[in-house]
Protein backbone atom coordinates (compact mmCIF):
# COMPACT_ATOMS: atom_id res chain seq x y z
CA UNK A 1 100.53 38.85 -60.02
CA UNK A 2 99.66 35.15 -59.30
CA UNK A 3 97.70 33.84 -55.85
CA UNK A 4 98.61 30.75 -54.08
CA UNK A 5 95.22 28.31 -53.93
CA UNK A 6 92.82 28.52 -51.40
CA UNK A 7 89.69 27.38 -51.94
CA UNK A 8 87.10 25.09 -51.21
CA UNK A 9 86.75 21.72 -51.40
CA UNK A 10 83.92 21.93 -54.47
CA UNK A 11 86.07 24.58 -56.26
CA UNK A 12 89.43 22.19 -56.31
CA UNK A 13 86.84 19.46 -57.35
CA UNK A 14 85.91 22.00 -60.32
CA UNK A 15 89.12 22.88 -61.34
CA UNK A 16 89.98 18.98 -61.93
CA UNK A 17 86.33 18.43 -63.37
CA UNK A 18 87.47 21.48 -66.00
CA UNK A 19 90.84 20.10 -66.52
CA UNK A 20 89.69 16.62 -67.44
CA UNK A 21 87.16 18.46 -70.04
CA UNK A 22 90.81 19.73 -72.15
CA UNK A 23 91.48 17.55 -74.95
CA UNK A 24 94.12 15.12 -75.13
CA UNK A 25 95.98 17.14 -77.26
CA UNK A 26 95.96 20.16 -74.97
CA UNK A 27 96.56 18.14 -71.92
CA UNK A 28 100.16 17.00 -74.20
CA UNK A 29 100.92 20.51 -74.52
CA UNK A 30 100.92 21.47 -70.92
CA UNK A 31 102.61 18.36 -70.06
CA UNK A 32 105.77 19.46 -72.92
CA UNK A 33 105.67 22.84 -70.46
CA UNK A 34 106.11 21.00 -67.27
CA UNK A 35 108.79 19.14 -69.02
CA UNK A 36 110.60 21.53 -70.56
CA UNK A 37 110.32 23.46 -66.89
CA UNK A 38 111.87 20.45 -65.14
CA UNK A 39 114.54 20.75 -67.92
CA UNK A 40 115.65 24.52 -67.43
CA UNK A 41 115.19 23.85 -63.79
CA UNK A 42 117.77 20.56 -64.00
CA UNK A 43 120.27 22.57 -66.41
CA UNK A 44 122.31 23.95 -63.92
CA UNK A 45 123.29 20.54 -62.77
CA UNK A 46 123.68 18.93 -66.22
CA UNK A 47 126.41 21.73 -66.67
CA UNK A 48 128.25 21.03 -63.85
CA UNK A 49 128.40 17.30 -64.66
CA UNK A 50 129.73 18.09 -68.10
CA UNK A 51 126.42 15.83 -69.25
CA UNK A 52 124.62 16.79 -72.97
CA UNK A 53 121.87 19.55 -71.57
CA UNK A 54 118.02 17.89 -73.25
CA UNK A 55 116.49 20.65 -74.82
CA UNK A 56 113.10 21.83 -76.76
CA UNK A 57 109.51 20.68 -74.98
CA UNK A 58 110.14 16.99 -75.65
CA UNK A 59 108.16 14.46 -73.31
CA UNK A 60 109.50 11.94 -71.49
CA UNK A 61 109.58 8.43 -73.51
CA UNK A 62 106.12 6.89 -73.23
CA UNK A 63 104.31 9.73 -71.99
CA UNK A 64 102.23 9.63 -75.33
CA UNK A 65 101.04 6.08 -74.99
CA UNK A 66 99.29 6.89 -71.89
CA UNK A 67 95.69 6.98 -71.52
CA UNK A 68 94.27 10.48 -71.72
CA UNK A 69 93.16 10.24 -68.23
CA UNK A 70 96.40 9.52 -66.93
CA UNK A 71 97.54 12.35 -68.58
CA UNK A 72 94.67 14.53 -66.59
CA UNK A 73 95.99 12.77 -63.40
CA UNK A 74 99.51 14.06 -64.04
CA UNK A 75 98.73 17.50 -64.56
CA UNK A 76 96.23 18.25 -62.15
CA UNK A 77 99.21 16.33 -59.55
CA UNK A 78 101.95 18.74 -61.00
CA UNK A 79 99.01 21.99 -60.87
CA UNK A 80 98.19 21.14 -57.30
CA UNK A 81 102.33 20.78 -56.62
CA UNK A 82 102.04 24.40 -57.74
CA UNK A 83 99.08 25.76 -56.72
CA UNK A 84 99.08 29.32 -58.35
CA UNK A 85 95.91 31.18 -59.90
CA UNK A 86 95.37 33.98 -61.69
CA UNK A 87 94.51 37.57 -58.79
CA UNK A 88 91.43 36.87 -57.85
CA UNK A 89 91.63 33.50 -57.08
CA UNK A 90 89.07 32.79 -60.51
CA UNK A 91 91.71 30.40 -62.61
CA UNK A 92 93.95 27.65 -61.63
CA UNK A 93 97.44 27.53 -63.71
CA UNK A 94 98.15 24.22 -64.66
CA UNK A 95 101.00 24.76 -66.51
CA UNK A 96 104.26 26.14 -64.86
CA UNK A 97 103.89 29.39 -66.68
CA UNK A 98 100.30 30.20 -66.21
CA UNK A 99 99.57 30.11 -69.89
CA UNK A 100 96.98 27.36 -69.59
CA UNK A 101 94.27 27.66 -67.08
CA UNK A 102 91.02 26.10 -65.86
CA UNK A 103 88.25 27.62 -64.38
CA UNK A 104 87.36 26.71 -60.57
CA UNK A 105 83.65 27.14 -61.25
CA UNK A 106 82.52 24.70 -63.11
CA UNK A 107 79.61 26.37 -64.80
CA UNK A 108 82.49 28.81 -66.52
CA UNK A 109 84.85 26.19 -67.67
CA UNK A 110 86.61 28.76 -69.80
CA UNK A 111 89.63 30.94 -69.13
CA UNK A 112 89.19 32.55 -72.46
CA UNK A 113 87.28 35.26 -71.51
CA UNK A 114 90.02 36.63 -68.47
């Protein structure tokens, strides 16, 4: 079962802190989820139209070039759009299927241990 945010001010400002500690190649792979989410979410459409349905995690065109903290500033946008945690309130999802998460304390910047 997944919580909707609410927390303070210091623990949203942790959860970004944490996020912008993930590596640029982990901050890629959540990104390829929130695409691939916009794409199931879109499909319904794209079959009405008739129109070629885009498949697989692919990222949008350019989305690689962009600086790494760019990237940071997407996700946290598209986690806060969201705002689900883990029960408990302890992890902030910042993927769309709560696979990757970030701590909102940010002396326990790891989810690995949940």
């Amino acid at each position: 079962m997944a919580w909707e945010w609410s927390h303070t001010d210091q623990a949203y400002a942790a959860a970004e802190s944490n996020l912008r500690d993930l590596s640029r190649a982990e901050l890629l792979t959540i990104l390829r989820e929130w695409a691939h989410r916009d794409r199931v979410d879109g499909n319904i459409l794209r079959v009405r139209l008739g129109a070629k349905r885009p498949g697989g995690f692919r990222l949008p065109v350019g989305m690689r070039q962009l600086a790494t903290d760019t990237l940071a500033d997407i996700v946290w946008e598209r986690a806060s759009e969201l705002s689900t945690c883990t029960s408990g309130g302890y992890y902030a999802y910042v993927c769309p299927y709560g696979c990757h998460m970030v701590s909102f304390d940010r002396a326990d910047d790891s989810a690995e241990d949940y």
